[in-house]
N, C-alpha and C. Protein backbone atom coordinates (compact mmCIF):
# COMPACT_ATOMS: atom_id res chain seq x y z
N UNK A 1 -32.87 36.48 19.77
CA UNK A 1 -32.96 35.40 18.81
C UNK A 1 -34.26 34.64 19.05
N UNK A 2 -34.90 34.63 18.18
CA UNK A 2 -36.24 34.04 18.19
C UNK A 2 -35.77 32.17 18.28
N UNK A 3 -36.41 31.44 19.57
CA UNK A 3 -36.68 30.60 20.17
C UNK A 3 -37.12 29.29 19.29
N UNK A 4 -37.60 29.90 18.53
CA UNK A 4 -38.54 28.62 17.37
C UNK A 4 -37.08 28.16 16.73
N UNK A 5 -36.15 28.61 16.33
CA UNK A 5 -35.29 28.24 15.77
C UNK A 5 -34.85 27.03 15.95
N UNK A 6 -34.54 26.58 17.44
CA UNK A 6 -34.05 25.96 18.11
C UNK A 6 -34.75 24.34 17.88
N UNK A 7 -36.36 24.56 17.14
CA UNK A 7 -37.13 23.46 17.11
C UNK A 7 -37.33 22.97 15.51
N UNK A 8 -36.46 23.63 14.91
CA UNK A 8 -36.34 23.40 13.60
C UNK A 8 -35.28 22.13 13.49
N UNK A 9 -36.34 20.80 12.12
CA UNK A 9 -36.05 19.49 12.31
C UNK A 9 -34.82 19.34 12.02
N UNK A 10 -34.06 20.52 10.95
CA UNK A 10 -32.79 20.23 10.62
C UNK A 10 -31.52 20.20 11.63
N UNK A 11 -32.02 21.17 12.48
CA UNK A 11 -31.07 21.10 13.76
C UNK A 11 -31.48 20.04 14.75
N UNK A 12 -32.12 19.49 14.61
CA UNK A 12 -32.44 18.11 15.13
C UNK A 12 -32.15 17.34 14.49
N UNK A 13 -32.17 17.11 13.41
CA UNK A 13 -31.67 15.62 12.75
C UNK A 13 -30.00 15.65 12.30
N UNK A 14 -29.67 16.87 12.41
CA UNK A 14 -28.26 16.92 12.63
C UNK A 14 -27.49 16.75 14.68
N UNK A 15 -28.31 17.32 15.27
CA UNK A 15 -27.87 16.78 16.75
C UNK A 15 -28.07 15.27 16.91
N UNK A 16 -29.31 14.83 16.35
CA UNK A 16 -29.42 13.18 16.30
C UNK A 16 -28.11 12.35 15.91
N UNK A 17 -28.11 13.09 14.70
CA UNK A 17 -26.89 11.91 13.95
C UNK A 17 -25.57 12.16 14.87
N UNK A 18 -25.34 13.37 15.53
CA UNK A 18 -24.06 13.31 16.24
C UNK A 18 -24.39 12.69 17.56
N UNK A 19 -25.33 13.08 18.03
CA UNK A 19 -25.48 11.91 19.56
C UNK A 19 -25.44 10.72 18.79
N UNK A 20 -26.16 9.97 18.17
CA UNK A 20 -25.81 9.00 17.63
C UNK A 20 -24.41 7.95 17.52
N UNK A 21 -23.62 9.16 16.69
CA UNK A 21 -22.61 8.19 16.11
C UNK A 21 -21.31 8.81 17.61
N UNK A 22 -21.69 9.54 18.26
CA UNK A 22 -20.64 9.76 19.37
C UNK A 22 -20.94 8.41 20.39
N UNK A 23 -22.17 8.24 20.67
CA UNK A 23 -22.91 6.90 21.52
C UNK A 23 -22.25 5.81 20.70
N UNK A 24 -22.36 5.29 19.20
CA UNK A 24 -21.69 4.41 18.81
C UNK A 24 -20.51 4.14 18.91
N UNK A 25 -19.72 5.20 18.28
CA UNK A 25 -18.39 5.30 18.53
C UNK A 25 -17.47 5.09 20.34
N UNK A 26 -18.27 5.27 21.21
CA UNK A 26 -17.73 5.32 22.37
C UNK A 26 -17.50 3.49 22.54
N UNK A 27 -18.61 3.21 21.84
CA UNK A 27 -18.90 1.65 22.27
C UNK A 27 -17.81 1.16 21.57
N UNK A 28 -17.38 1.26 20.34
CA UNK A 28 -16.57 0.90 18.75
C UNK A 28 -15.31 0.71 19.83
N UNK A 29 -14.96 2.36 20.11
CA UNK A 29 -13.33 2.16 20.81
C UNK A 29 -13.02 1.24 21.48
N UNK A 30 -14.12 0.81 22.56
CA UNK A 30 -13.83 0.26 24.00
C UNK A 30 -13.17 -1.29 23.07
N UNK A 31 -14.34 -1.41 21.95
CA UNK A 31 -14.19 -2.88 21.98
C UNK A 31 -12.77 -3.31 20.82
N UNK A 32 -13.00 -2.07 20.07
CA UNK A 32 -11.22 -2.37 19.37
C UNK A 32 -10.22 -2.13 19.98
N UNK A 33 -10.22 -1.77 21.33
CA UNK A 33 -9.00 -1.26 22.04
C UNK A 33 -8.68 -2.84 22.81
N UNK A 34 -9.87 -3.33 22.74
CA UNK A 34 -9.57 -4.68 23.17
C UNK A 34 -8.53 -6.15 21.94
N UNK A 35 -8.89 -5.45 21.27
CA UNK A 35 -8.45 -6.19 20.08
C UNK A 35 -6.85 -5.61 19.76
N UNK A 36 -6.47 -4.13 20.37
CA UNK A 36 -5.38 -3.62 19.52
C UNK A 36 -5.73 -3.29 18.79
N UNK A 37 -6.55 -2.25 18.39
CA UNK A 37 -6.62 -1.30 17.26
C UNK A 37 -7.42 -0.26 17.51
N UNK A 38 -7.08 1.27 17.39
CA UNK A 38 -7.59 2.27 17.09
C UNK A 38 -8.54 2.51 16.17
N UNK A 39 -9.70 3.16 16.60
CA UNK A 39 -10.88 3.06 15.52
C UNK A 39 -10.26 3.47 14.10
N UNK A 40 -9.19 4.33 13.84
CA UNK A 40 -9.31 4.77 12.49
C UNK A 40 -7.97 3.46 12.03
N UNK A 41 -7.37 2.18 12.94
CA UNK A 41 -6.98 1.02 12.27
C UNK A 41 -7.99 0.14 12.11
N UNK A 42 -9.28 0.34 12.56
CA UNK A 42 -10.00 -0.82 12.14
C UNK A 42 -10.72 -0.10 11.28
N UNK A 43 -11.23 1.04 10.73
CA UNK A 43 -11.30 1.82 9.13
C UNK A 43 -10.25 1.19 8.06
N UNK A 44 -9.14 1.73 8.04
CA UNK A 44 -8.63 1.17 7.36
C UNK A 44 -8.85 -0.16 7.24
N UNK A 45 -8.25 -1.40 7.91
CA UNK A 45 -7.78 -2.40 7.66
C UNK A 45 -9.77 -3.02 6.93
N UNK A 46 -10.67 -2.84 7.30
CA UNK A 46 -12.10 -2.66 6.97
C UNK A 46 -12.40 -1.98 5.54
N UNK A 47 -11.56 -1.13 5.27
CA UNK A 47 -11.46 -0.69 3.99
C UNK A 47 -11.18 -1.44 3.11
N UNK A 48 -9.50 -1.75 3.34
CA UNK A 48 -8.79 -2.28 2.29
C UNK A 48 -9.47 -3.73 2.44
N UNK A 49 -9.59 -4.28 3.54
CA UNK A 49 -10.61 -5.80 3.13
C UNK A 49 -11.69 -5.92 2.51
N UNK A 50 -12.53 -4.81 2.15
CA UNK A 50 -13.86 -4.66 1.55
C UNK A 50 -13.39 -4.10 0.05
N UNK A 51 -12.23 -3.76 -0.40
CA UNK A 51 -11.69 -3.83 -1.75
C UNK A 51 -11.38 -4.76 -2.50
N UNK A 52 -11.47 -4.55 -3.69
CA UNK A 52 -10.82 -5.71 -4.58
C UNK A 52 -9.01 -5.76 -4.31
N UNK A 53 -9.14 -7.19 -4.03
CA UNK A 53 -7.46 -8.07 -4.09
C UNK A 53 -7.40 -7.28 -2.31
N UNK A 54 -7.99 -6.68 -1.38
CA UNK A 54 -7.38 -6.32 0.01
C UNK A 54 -6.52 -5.09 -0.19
N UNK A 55 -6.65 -4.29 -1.15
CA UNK A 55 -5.63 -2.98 -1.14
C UNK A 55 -6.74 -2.02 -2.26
N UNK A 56 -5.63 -1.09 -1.95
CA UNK A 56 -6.41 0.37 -2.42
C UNK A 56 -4.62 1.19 -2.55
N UNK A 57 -5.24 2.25 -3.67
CA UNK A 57 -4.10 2.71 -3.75
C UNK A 57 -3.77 3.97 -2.67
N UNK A 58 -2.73 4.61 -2.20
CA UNK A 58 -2.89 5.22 -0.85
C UNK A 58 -3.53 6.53 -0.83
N UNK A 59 -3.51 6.95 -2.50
CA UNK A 59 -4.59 8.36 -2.53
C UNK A 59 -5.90 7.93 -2.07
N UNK A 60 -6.62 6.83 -2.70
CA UNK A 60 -8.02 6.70 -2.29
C UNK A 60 -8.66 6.07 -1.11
N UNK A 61 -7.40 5.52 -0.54
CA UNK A 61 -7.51 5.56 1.17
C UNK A 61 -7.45 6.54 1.76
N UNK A 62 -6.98 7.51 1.39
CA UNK A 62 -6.77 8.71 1.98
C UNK A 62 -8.25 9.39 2.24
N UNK A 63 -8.81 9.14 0.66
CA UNK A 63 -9.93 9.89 0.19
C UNK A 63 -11.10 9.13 1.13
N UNK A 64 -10.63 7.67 1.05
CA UNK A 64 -12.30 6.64 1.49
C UNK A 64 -11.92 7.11 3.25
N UNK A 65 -11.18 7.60 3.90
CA UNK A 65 -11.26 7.63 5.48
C UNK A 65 -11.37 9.09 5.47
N UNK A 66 -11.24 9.79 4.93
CA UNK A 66 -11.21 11.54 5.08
C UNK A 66 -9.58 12.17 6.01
N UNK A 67 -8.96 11.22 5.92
CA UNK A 67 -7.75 11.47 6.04
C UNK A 67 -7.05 12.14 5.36
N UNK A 68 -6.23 13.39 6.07
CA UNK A 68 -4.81 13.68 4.77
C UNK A 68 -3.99 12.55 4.30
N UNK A 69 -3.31 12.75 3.24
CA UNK A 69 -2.47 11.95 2.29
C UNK A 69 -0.87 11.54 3.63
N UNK A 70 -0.68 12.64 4.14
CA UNK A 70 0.24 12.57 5.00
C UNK A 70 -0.32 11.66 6.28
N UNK A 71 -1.47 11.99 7.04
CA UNK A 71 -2.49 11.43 7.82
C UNK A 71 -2.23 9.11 7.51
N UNK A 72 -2.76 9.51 6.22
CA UNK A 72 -2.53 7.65 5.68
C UNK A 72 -1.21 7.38 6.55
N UNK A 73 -0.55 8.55 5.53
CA UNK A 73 0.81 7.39 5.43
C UNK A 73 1.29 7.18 6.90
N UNK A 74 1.41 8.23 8.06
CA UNK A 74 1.36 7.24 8.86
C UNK A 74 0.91 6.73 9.29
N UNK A 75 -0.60 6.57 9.72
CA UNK A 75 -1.65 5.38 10.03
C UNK A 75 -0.79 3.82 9.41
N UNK A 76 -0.44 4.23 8.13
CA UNK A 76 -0.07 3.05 7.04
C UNK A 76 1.73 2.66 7.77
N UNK A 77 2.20 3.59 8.01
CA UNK A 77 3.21 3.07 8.51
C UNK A 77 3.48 2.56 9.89
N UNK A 78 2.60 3.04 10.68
CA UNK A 78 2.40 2.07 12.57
C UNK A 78 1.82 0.71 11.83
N UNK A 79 0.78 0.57 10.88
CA UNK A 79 0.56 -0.32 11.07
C UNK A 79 1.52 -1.65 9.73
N UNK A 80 1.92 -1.30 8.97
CA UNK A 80 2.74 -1.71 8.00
C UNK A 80 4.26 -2.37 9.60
N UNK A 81 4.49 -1.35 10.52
CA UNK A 81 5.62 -1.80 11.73
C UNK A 81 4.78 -3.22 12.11
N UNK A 82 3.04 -2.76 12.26
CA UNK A 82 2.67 -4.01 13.48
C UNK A 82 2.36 -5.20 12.75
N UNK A 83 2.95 -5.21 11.31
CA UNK A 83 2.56 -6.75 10.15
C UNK A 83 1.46 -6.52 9.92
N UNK A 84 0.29 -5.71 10.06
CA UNK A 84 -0.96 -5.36 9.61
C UNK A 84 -1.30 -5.37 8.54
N UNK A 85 -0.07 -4.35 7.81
CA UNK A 85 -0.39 -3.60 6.52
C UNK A 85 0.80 -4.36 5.74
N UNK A 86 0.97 -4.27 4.81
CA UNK A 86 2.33 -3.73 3.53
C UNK A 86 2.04 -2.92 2.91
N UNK A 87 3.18 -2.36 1.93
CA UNK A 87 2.67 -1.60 0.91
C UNK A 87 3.44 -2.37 -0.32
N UNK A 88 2.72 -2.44 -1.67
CA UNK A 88 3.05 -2.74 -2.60
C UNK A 88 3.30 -1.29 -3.61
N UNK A 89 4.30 -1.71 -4.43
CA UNK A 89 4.45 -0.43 -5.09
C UNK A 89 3.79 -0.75 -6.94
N UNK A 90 3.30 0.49 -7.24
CA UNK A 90 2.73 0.14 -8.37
C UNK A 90 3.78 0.24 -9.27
N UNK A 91 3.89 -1.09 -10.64
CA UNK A 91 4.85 -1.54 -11.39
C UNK A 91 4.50 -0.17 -12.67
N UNK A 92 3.79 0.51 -12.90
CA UNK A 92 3.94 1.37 -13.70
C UNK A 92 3.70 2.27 -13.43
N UNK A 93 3.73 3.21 -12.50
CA UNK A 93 3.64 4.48 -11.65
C UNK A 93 4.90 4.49 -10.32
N UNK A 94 5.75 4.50 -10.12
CA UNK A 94 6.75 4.81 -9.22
C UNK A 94 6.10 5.89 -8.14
N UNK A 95 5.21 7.14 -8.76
CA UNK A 95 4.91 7.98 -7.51
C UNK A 95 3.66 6.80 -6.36
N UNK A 96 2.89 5.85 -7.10
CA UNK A 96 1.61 5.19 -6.43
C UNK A 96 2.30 4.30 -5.71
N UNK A 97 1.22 3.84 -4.75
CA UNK A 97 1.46 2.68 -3.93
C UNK A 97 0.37 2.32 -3.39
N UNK A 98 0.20 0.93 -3.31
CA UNK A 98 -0.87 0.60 -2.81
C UNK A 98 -0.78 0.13 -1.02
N UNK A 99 -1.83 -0.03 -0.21
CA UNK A 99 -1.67 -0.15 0.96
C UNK A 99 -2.54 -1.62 1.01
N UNK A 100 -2.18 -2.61 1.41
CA UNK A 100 -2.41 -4.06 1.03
C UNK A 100 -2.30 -4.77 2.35
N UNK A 101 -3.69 -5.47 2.74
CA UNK A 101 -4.06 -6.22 3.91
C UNK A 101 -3.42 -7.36 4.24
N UNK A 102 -2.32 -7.27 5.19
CA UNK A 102 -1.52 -8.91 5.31
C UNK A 102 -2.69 -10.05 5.90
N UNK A 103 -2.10 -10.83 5.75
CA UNK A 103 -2.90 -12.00 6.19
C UNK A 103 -3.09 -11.71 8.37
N UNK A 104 -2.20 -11.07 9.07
CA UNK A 104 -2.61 -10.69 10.20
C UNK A 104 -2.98 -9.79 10.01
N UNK A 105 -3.46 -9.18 9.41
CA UNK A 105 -4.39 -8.04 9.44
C UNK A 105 -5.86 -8.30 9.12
N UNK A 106 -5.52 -9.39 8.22
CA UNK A 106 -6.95 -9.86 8.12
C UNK A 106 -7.34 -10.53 9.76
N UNK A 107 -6.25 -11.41 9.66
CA UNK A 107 -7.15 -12.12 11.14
C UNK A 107 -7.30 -11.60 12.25
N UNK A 108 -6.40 -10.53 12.50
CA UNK A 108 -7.30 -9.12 13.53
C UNK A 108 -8.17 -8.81 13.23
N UNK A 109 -8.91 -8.42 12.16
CA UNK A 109 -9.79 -7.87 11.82
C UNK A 109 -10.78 -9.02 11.93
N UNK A 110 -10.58 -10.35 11.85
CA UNK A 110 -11.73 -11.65 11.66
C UNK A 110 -12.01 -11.49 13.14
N UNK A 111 -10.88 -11.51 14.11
CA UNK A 111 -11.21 -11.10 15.91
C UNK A 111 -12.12 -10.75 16.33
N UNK A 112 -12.24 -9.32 15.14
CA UNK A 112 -12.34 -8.00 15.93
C UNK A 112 -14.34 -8.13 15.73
N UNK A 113 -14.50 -8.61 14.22
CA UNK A 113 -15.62 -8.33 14.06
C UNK A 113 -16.43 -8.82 14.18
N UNK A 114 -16.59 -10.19 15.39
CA UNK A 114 -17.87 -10.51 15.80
C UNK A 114 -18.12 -9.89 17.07
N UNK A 115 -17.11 -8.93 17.47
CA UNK A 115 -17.61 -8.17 18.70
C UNK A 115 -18.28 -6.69 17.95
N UNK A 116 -17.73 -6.19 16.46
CA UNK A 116 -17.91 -5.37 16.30
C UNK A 116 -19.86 -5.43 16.00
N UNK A 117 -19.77 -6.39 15.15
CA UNK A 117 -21.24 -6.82 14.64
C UNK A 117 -22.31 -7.15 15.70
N UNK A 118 -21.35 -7.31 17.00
CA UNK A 118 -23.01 -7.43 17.95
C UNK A 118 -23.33 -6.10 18.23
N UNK A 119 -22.20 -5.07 18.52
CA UNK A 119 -22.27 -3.93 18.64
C UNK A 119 -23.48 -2.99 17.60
N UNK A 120 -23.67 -3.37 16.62
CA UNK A 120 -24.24 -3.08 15.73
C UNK A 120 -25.47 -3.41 15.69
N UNK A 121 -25.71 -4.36 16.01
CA UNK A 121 -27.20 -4.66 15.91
C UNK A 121 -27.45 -4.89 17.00
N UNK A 122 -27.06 -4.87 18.51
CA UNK A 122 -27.86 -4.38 19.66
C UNK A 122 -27.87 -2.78 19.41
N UNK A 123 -27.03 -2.22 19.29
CA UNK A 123 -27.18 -0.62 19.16
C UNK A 123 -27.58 0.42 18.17
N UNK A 124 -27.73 -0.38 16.94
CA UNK A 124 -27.82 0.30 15.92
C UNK A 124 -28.73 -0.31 15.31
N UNK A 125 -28.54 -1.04 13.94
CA UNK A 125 -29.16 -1.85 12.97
C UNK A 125 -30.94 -2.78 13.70
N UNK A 126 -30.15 -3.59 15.28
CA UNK A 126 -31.30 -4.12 15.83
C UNK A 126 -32.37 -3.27 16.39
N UNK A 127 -32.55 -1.29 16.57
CA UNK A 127 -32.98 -0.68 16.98
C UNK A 127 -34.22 -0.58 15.70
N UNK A 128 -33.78 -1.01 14.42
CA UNK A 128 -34.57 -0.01 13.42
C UNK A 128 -35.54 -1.59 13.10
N UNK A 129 -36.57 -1.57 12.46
CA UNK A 129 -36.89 -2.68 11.55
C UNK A 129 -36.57 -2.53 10.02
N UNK A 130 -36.65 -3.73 9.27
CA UNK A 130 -36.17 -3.66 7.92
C UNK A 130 -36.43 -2.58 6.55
N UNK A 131 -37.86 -1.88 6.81
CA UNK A 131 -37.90 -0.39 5.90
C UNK A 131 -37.22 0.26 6.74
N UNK A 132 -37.32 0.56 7.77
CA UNK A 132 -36.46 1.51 8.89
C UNK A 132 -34.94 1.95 8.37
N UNK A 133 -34.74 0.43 8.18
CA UNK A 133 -33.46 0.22 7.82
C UNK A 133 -32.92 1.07 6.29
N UNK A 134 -33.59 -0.19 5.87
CA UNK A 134 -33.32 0.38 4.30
C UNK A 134 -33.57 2.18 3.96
N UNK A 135 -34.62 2.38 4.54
CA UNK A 135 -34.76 3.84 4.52
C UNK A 135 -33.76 4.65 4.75
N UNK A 136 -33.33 4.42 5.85
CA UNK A 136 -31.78 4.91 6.83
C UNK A 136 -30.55 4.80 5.51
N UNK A 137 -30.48 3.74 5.07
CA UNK A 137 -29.42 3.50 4.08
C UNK A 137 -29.32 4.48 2.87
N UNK A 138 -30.62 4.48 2.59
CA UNK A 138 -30.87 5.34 1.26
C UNK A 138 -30.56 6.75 1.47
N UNK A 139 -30.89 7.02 2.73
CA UNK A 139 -30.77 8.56 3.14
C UNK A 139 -29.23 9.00 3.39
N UNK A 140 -28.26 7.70 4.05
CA UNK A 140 -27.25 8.52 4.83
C UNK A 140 -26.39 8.17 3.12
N UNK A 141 -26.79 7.12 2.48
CA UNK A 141 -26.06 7.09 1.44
C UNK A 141 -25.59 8.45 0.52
N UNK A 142 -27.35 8.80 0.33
CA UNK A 142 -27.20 10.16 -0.38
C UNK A 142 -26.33 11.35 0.44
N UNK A 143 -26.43 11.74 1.40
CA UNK A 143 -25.78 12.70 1.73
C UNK A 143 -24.34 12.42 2.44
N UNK A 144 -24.17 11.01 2.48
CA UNK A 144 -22.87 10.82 2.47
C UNK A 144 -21.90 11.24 0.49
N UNK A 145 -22.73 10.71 -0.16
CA UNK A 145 -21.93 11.11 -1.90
C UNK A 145 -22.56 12.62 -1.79
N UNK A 146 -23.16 13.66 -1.44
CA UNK A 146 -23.05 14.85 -1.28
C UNK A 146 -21.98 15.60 -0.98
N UNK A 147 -21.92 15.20 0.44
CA UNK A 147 -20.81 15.65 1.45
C UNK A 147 -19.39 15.40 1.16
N UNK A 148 -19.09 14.09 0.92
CA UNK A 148 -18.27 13.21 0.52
C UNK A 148 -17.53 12.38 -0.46
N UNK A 149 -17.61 13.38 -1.76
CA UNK A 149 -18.45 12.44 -2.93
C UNK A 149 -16.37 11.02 -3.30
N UNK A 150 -15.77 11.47 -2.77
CA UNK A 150 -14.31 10.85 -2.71
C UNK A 150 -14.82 9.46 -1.59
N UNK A 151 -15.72 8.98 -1.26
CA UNK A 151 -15.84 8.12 -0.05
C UNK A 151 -15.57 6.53 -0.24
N UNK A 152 -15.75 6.53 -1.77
CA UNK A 152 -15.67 5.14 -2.68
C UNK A 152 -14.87 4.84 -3.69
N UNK A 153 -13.45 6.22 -3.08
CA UNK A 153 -12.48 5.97 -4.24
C UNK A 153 -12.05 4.71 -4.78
N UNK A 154 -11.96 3.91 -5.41
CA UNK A 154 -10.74 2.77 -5.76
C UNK A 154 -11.38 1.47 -5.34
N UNK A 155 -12.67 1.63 -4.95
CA UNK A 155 -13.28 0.37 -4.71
C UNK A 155 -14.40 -0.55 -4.69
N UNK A 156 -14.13 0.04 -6.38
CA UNK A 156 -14.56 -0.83 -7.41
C UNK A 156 -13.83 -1.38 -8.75
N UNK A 157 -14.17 -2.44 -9.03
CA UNK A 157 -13.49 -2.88 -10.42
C UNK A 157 -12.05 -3.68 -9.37
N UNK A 158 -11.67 -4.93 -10.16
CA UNK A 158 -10.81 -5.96 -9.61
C UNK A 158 -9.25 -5.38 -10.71
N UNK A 159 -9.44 -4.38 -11.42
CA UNK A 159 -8.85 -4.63 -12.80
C UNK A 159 -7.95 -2.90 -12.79
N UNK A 160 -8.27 -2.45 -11.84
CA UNK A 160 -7.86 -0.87 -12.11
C UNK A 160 -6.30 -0.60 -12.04
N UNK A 161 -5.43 0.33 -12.75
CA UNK A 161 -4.38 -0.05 -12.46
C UNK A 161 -3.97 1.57 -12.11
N UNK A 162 -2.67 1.77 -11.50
CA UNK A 162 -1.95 2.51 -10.37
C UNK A 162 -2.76 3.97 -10.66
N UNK A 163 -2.86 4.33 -11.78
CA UNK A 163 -3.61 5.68 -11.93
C UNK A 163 -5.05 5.97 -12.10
N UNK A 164 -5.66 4.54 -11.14
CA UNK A 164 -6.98 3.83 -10.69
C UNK A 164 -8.16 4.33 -12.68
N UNK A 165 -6.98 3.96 -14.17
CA UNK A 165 -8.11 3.33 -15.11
C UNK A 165 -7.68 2.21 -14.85
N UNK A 166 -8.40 1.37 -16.09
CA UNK A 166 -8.42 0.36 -16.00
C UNK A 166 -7.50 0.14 -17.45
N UNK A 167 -7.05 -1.04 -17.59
CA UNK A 167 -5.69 -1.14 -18.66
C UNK A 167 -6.81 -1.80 -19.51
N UNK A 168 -6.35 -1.76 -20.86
CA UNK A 168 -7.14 -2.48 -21.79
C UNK A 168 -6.75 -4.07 -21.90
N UNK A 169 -7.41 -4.71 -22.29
CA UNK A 169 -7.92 -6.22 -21.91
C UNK A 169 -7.13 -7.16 -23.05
């Protein structure tokens, strides 16, 4: 196997991004484990707070974490036990349900994220300067809706209803 291979940028900027986000992530756990929560409960509960009204319906949580549908529901149900979560059921769809941020879930999450945010910009964000930045954004954006294109199910529009249209006005 010819050697040059090995120095090709794509296999470098793909080993980057995984040293990267494995280095981040090691840091993420330590400090939500301090808080009580598993990195993929502070996804969620980060999700559904960055949605309109604090919920999402449980397909497009499924979709926005890369979780199976089965995967959610129990994530959704440990934490629905720990007062985190509820679920609301949609009034004109019986199969939907939405997964909806209690008020302690919010304030775990208010805890959690001024440890999370220093984390971020000593390790991440404070490494780059502001084109750096923005550059970075534009790039992982795009090949995140490549890769991913389900990553932003359900969270947008304040108005969408259980079969995520929107009802007429």
């Amino acid at each position: 196997m010819d050697q040059n291979v090995f120095d090709d940028p794509r296999i470098t900027a793909v080993g980057l991004l995984v040293e990267a986000h494995a280095g981040l992530s090691a840091r993420f756990a330590s400090q939500f484990e301090e808080h009580g929560l598993s990195p993929v409960e502070f996804e969620v509960l980060t999700r559904l707070a960055r949605s309109p009204g604090n919920q999402l319906r449980m397909t497009d949580l499924a979709a926005q974490t890369s979780l199976s549908t089965s995967g959610v529901t129990r994530v959704v149900d440990r934490m629905e036990r720990d007062g985190l979560l509820a679920r609301r059921a949609c009034p004109s769809d019986r199969r939907s349900s939405f997964a909806v941020v209690t008020a302690s879930g919010l304030q775990r999450l208010d805890e959690t994220l001024p440890g999370h945010l220093r984390i971020i910009e000593q390790w991440f964000t404070g490494q780059l300067d502001p084109e750096a930045l923005a550059a970075l954004l534009d790039g992982l954006r795009r090949v995140r809706d490549a890769v991913h294109p389900g990553a932003t199910a359900g969270s947008t529009g304040s108005a969408a209803d259980c079969d995520g249209t929107v009802p007429p006005s």
